[in-house]
N, C-alpha and C. Protein backbone atom coordinates (compact mmCIF):
# COMPACT_ATOMS: atom_id res chain seq x y z
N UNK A 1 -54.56 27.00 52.22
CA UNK A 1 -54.51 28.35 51.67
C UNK A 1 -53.57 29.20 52.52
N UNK A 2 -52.50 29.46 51.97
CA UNK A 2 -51.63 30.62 52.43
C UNK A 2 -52.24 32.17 52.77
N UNK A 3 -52.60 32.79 53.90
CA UNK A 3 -52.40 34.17 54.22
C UNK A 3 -51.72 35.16 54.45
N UNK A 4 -51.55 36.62 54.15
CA UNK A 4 -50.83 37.24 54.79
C UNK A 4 -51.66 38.47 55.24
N UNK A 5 -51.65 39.21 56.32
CA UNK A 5 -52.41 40.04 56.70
C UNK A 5 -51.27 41.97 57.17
N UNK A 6 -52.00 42.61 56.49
CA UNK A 6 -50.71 43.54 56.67
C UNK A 6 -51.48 44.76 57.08
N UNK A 7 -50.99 45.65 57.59
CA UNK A 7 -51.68 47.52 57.83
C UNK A 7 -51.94 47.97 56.52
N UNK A 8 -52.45 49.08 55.81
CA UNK A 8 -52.61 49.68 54.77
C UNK A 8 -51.57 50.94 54.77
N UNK A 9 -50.56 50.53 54.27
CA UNK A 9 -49.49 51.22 54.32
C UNK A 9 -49.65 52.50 52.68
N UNK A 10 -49.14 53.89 53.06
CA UNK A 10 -49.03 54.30 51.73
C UNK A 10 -47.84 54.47 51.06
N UNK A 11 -48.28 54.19 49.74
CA UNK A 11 -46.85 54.00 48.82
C UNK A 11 -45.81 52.91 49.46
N UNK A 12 -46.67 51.71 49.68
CA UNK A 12 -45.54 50.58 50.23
C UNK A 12 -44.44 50.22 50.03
N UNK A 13 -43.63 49.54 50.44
CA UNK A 13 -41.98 48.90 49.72
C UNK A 13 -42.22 48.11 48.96
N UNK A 14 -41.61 47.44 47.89
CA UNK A 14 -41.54 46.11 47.72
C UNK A 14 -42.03 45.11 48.02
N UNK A 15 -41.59 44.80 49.59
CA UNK A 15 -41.72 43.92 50.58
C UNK A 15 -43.05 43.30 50.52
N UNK A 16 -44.19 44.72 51.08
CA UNK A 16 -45.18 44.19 51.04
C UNK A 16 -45.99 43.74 49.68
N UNK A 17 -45.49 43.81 48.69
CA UNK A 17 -45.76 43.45 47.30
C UNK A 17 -45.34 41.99 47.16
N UNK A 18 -44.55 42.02 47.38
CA UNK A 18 -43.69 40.39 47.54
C UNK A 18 -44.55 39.42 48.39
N UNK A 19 -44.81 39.73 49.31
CA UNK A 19 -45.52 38.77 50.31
C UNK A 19 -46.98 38.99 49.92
N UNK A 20 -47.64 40.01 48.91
CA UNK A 20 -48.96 39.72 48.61
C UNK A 20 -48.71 38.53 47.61
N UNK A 21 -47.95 38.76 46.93
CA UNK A 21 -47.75 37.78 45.54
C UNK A 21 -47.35 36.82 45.98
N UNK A 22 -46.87 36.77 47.15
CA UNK A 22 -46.45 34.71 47.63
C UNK A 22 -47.54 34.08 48.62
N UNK A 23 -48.53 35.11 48.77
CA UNK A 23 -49.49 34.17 49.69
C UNK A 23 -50.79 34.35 48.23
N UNK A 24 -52.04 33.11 49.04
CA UNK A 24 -53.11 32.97 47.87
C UNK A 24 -54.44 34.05 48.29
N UNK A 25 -54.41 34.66 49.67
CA UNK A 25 -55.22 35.90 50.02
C UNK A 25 -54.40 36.93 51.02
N UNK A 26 -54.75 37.49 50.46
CA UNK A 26 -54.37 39.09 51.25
C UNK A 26 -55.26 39.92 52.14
N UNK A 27 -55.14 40.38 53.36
CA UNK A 27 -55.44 40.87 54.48
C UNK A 27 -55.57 41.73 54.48
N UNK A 28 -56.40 42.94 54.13
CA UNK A 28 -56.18 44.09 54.34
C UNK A 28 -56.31 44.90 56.18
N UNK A 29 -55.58 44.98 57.38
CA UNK A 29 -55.55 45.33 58.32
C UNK A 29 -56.36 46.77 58.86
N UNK A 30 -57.34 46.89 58.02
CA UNK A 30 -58.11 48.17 58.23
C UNK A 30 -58.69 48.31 59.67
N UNK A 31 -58.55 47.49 60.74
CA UNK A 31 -59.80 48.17 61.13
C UNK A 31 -58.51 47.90 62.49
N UNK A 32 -57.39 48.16 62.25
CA UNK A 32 -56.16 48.41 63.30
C UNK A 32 -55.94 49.66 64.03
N UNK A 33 -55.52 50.22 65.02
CA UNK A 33 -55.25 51.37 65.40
C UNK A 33 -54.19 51.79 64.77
N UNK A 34 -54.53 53.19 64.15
CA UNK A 34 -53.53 54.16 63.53
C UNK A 34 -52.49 54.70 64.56
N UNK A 35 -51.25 54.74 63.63
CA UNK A 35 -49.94 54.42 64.50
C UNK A 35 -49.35 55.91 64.09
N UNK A 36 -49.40 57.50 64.78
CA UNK A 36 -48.82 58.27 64.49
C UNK A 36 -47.19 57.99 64.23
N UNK A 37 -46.21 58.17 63.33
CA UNK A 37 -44.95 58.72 62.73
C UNK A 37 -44.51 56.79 62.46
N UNK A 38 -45.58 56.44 61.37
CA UNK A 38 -45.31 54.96 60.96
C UNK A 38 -45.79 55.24 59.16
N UNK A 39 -45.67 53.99 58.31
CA UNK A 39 -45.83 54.13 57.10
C UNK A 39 -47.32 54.17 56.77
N UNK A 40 -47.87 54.65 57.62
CA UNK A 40 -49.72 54.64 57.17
C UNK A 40 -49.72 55.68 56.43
N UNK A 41 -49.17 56.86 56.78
CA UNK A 41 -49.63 57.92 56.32
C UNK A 41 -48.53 58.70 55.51
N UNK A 42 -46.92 57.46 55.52
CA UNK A 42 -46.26 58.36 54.97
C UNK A 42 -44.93 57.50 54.07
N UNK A 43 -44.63 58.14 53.46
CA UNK A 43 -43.34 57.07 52.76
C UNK A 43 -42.14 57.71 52.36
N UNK A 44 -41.28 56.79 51.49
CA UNK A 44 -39.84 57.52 51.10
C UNK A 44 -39.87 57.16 49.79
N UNK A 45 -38.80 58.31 48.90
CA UNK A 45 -38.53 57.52 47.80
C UNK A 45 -37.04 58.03 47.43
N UNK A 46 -36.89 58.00 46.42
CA UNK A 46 -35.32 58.63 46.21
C UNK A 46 -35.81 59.33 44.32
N UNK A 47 -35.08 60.17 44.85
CA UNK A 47 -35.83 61.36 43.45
C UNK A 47 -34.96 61.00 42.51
N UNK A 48 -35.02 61.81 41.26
CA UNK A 48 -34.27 61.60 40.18
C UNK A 48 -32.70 62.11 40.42
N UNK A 49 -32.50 62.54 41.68
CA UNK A 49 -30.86 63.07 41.96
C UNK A 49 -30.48 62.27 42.62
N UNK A 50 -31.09 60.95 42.81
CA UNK A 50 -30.84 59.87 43.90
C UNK A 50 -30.46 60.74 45.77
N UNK A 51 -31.65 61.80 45.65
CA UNK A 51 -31.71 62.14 47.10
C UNK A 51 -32.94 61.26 47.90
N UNK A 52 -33.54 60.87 49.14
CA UNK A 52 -34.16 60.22 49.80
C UNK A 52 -35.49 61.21 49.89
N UNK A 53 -36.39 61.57 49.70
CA UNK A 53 -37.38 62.12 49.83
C UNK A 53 -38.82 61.43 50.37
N UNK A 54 -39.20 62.05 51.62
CA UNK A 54 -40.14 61.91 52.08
C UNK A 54 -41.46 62.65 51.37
N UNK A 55 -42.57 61.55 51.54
CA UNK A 55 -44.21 62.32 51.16
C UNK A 55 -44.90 61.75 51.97
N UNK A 56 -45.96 63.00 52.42
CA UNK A 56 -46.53 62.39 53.54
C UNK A 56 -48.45 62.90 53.47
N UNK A 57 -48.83 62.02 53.90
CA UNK A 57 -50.43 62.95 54.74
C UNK A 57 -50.90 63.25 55.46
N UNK A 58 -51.20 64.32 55.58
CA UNK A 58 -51.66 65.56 56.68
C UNK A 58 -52.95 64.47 57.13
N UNK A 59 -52.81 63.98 58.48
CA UNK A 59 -54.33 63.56 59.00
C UNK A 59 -54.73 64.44 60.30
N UNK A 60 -56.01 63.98 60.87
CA UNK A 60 -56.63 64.83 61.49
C UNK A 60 -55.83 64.67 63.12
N UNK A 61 -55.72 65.71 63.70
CA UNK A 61 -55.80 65.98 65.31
C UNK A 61 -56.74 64.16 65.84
N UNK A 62 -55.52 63.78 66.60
CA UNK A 62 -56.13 62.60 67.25
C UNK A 62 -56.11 61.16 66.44
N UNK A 63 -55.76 61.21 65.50
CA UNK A 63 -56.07 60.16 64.61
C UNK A 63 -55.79 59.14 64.81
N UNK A 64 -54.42 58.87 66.20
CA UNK A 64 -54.05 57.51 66.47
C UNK A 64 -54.72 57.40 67.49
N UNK A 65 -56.35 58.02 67.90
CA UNK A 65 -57.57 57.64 68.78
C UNK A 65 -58.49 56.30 67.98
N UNK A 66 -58.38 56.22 66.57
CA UNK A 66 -59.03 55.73 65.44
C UNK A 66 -58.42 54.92 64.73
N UNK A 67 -59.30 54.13 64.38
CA UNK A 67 -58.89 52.75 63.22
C UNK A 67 -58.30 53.27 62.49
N UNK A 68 -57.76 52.74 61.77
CA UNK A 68 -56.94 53.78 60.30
C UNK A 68 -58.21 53.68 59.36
N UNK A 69 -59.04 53.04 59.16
CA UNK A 69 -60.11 53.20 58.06
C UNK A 69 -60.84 54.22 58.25
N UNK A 70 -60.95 54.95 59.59
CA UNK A 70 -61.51 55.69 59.94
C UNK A 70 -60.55 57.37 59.98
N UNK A 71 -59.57 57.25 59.67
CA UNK A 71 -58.54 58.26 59.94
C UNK A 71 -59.39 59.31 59.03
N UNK A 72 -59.15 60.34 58.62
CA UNK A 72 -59.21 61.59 58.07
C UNK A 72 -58.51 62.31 57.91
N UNK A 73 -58.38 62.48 56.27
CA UNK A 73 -57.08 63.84 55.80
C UNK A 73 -57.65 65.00 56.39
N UNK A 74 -56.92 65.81 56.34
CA UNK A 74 -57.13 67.04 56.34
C UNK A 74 -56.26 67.89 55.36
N UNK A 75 -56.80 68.92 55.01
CA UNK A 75 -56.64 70.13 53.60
C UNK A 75 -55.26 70.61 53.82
N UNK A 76 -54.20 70.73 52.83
CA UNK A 76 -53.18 71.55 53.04
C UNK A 76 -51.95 71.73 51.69
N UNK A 77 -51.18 71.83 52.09
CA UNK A 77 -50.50 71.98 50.55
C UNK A 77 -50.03 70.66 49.98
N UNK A 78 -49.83 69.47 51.04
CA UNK A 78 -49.35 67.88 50.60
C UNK A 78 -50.75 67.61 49.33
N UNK A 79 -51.85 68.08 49.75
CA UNK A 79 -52.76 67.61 48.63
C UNK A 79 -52.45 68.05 46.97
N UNK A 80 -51.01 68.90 46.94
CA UNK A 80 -50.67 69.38 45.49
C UNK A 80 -49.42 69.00 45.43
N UNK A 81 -48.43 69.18 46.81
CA UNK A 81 -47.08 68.97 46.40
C UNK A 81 -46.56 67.10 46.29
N UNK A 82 -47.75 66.40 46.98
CA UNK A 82 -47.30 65.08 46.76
C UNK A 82 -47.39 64.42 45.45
N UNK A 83 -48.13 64.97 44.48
CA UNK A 83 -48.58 64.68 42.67
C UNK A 83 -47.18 65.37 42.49
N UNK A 84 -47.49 66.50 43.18
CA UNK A 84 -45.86 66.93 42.03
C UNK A 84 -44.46 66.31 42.08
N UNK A 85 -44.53 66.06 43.17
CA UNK A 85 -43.12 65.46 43.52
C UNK A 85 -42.96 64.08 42.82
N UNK A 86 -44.15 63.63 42.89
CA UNK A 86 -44.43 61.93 41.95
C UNK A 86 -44.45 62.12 40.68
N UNK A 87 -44.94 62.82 40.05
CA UNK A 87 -44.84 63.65 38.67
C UNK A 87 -43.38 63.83 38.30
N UNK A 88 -42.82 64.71 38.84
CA UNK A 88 -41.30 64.96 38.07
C UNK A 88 -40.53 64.42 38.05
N UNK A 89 -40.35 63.29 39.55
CA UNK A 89 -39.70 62.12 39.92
C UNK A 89 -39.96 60.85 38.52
N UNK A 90 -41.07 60.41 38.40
CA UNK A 90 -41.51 59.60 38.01
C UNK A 90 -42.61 59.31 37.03
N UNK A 91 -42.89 60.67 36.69
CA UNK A 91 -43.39 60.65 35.12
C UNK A 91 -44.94 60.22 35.56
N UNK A 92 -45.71 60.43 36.47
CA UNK A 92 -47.16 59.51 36.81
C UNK A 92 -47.84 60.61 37.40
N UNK A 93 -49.24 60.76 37.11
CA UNK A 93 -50.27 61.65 37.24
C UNK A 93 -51.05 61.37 38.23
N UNK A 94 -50.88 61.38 39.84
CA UNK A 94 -51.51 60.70 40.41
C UNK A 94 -52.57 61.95 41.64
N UNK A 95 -52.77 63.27 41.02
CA UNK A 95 -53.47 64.27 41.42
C UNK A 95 -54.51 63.48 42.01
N UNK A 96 -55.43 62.95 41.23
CA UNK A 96 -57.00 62.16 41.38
C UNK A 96 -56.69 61.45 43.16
N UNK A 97 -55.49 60.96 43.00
CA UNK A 97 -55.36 59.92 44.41
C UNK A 97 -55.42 60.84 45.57
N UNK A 98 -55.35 61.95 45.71
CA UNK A 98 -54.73 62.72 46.65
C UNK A 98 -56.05 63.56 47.23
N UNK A 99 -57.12 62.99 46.35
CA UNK A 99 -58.12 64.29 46.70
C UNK A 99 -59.54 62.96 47.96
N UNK A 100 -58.76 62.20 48.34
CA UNK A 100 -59.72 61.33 49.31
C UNK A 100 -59.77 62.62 50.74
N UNK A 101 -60.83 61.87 51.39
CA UNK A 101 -60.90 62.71 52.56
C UNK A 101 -60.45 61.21 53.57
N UNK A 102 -60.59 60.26 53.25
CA UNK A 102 -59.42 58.84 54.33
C UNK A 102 -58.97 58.78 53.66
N UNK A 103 -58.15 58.65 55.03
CA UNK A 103 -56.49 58.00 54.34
C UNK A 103 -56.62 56.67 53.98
N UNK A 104 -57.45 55.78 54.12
CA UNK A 104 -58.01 54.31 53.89
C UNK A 104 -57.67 54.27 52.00
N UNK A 105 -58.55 55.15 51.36
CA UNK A 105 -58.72 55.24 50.41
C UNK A 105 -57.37 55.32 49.41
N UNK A 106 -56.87 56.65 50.22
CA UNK A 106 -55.54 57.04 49.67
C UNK A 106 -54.82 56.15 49.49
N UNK A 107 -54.45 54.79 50.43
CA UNK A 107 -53.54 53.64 50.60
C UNK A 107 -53.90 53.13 50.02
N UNK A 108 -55.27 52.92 49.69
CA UNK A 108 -55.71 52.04 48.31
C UNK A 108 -55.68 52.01 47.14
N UNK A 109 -55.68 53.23 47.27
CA UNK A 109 -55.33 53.48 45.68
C UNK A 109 -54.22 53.05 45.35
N UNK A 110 -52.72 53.85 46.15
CA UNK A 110 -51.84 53.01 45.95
C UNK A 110 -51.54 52.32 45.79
N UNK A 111 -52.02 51.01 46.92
CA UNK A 111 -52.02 49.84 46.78
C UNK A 111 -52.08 49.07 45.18
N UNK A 112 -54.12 49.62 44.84
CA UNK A 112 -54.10 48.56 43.60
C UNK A 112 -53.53 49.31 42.41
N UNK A 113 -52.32 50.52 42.69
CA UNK A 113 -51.57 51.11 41.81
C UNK A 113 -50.72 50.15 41.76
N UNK A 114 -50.22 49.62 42.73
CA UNK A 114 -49.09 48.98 43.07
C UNK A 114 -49.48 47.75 42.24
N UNK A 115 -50.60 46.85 41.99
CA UNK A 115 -51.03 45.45 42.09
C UNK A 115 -51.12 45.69 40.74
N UNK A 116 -51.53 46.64 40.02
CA UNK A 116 -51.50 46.66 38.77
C UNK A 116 -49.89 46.74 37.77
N UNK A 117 -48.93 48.28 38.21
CA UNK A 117 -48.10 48.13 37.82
C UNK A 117 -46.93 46.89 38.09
N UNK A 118 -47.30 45.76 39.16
CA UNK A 118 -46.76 44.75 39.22
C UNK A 118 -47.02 43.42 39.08
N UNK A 119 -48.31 43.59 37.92
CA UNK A 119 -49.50 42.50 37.85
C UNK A 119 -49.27 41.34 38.91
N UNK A 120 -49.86 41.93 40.14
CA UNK A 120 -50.08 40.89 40.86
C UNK A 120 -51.74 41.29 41.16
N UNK A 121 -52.17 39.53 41.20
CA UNK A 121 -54.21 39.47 41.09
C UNK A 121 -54.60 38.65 42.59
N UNK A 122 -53.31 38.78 43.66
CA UNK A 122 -53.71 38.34 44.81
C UNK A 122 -55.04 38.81 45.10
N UNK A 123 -56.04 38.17 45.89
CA UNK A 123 -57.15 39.01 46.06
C UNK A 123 -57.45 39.46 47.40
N UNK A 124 -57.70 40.56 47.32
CA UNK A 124 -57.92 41.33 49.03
C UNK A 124 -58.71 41.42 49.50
N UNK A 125 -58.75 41.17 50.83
CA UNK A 125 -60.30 41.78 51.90
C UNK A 125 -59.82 42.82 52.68
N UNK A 126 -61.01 42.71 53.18
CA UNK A 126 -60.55 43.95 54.46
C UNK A 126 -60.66 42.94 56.15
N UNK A 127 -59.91 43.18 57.12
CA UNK A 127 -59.85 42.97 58.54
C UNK A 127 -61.60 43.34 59.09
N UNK A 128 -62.20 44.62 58.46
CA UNK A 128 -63.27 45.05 59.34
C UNK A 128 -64.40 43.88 58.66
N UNK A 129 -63.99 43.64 57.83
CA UNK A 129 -65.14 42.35 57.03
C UNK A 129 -65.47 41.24 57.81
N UNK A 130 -64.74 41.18 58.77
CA UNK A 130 -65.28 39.88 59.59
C UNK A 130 -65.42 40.37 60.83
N UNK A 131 -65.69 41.22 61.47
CA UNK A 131 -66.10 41.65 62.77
C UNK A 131 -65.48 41.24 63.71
N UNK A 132 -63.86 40.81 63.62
CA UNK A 132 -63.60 39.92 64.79
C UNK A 132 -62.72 41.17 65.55
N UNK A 133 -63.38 41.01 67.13
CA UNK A 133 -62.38 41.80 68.48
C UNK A 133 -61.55 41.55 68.56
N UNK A 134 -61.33 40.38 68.72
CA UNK A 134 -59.80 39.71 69.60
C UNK A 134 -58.63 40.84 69.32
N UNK A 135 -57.61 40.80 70.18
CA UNK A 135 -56.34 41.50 69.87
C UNK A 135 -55.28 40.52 69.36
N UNK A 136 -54.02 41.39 69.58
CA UNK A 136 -52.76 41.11 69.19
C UNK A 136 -52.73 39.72 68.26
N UNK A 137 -52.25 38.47 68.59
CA UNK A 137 -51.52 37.51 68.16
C UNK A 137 -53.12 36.34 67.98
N UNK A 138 -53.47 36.65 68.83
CA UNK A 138 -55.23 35.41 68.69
C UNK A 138 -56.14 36.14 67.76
N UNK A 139 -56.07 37.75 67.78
CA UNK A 139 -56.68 38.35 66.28
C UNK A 139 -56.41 37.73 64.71
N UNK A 140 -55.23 37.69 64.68
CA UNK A 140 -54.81 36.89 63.50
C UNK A 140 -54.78 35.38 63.07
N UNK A 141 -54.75 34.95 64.92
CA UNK A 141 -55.44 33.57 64.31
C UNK A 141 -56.72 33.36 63.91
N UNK A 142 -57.43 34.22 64.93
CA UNK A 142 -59.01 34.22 64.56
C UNK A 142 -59.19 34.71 63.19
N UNK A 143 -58.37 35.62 62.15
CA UNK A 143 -58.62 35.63 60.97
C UNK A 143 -58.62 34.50 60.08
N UNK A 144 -56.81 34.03 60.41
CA UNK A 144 -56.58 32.71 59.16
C UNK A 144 -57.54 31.74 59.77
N UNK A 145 -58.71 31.24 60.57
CA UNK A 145 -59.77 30.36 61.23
C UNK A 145 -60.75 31.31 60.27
N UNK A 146 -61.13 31.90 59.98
CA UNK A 146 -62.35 32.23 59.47
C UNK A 146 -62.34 32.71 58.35
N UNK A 147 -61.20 32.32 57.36
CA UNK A 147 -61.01 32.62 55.92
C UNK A 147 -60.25 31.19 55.67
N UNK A 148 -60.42 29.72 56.40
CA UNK A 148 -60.10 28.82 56.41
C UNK A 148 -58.43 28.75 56.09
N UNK A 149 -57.73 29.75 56.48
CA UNK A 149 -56.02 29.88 55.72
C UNK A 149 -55.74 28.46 56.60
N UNK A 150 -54.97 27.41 56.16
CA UNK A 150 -53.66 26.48 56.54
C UNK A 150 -52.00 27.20 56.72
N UNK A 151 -52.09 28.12 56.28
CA UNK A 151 -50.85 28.86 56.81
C UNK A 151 -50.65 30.66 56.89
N UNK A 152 -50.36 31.01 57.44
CA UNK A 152 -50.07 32.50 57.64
C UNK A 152 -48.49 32.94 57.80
N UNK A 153 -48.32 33.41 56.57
CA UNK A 153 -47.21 34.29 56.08
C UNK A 153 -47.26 35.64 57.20
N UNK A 154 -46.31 35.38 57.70
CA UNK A 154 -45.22 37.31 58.67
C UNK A 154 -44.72 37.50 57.98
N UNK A 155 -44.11 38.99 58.36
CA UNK A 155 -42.70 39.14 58.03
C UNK A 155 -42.05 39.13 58.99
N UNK A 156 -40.78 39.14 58.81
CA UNK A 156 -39.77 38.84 59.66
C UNK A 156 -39.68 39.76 61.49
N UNK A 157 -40.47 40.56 61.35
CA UNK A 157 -40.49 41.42 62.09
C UNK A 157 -41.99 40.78 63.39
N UNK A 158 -42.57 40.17 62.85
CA UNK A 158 -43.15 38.83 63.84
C UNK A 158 -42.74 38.44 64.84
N UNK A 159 -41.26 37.75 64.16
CA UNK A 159 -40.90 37.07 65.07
C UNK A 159 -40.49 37.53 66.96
N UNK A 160 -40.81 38.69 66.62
CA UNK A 160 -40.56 39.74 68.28
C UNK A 160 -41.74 39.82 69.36
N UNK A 161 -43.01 39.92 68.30
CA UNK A 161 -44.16 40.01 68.81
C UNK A 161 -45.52 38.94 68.94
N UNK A 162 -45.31 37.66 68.27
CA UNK A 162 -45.81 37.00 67.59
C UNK A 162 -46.14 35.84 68.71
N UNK A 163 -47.29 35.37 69.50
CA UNK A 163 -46.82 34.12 70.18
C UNK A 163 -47.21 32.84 69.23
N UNK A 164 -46.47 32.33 69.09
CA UNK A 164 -46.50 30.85 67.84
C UNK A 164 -47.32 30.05 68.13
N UNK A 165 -47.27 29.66 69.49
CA UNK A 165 -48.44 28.76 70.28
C UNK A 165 -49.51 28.74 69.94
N UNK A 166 -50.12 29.95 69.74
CA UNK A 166 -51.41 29.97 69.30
C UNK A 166 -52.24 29.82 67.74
N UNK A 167 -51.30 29.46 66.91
CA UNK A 167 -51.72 28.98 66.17
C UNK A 167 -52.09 27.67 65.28
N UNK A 168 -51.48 27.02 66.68
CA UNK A 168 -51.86 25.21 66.50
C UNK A 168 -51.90 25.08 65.22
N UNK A 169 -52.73 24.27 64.45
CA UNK A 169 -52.80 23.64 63.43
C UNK A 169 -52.35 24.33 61.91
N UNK A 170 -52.20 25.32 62.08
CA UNK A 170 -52.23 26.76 61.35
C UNK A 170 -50.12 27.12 60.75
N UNK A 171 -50.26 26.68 59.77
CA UNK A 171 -48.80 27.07 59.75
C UNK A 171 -47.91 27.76 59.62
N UNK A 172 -47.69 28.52 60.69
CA UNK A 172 -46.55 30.30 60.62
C UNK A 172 -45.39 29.90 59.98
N UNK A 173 -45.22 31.05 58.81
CA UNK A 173 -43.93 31.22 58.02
C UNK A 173 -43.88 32.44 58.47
N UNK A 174 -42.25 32.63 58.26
CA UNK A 174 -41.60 33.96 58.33
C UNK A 174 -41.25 34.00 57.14
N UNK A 175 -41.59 34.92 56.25
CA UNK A 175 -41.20 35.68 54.95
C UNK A 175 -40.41 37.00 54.90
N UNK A 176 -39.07 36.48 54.31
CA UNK A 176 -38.13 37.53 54.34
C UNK A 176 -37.91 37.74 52.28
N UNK A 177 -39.08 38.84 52.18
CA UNK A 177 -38.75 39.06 50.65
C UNK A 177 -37.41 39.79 50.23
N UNK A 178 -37.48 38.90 48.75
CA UNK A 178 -36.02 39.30 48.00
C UNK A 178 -36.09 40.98 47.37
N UNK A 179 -35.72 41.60 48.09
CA UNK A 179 -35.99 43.14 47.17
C UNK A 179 -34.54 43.84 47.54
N UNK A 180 -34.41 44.73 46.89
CA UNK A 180 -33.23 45.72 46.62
C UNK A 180 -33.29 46.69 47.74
N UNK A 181 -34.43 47.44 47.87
CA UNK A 181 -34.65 48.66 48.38
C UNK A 181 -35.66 48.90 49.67
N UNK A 182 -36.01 49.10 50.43
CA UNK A 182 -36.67 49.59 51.09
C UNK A 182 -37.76 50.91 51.06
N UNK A 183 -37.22 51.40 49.72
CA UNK A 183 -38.61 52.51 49.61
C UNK A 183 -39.91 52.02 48.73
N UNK A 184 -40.28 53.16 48.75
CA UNK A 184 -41.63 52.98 48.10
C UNK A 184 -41.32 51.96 46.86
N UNK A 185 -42.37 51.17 46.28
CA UNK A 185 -42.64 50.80 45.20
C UNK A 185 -42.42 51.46 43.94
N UNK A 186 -42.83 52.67 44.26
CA UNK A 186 -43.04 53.80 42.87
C UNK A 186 -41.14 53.91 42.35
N UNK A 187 -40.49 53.46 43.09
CA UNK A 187 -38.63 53.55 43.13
C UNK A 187 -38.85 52.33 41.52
N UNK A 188 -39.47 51.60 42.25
CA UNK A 188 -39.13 49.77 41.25
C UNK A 188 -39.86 49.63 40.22
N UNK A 189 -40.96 50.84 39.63
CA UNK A 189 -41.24 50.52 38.57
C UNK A 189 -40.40 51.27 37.49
């Protein structure tokens, strides 16, 4: 069984769409430390003038103290101007998504926004579902070991941080998906 295990990114690229749909389970990385000025909480797209536009979420004071499942929005005007900007851009009503108090949620939604408008039925867990400590590079083996995976899908960006050694029997691919763009998903439908 092929794995891939990823952060809960919002409004993902492509990329990570691609590599859900080429492995046979999907990882959800929830219970990771939140990474202030990274794609957890924020994304790009390119508007209908083909300008680059950022949307983002307001989280709480401290938040890269906390898991990202644990993060917390906080109240402000992104909770109206991010529907709108997705709205005029892109024709989609996505007010309802915006009113979570985690950001966990928020990414999820996206997410199985994403899994739907790209019918992909990979099936997901979450990281906090198996209680495992370990860090860095033996965390992820200790996942694909206890969801029985035979191989674990990276992306290319692994290869920097990744020690290979440790996954003995276990077979690391580097997955470099075929996509156009680098922004959000919401660009490719």
């Amino acid at each position: 069984m092929k794995i891939a295990i990823h952060q809960p990114e919002h409004f993902p690229y492509m990329g990570f769409f691609k590599k859900m749909e080429f492995v046979d389970l999907f990882i959800i990385l929830d219970d990771a430390q939140y990474t202030k000025n990274n794609w957890q909480n924020r994304n790009r797209f390119l508007n209908k003038n083909k300008v680059e536009e950022f949307f983002t979420v307001q989280v709480e004071k401290n938040a890269s103290k906390k898991s990202i499942k644990d993060v917390l929005t906080v109240d402000g005007p992104w909770r109206f101007k991010n529907p709108k900007k997705l709205k005029q851009n892109f024709n989609v009503d996505l007010k309802n998504m915006f009113t979570y108090k985690k950001l966990i949620d928020i990414n999820m939604e996206s997410i199985r926004l994403g899994t739907k408008l790209l019918n992909i039925n990979t099936p997901i867990l979450f990281s906090s579902m198996f209680n495992i400590k370990s860090k860095g590079t033996q965390r992820l083996v200790d996942i694909c070991s206890y969801t029985n995976a035979t191989e674990y899908v990276s992306g290319l960006g692994g290869k920097s941080y990744l020690d290979e050694s440790l996954f003995g029997d276990i077979k690391l691919t580097y997955y470099n998906p075929p996509i156009k763009n680098y922004y959000s998903f919401i660009n490719n439908i």
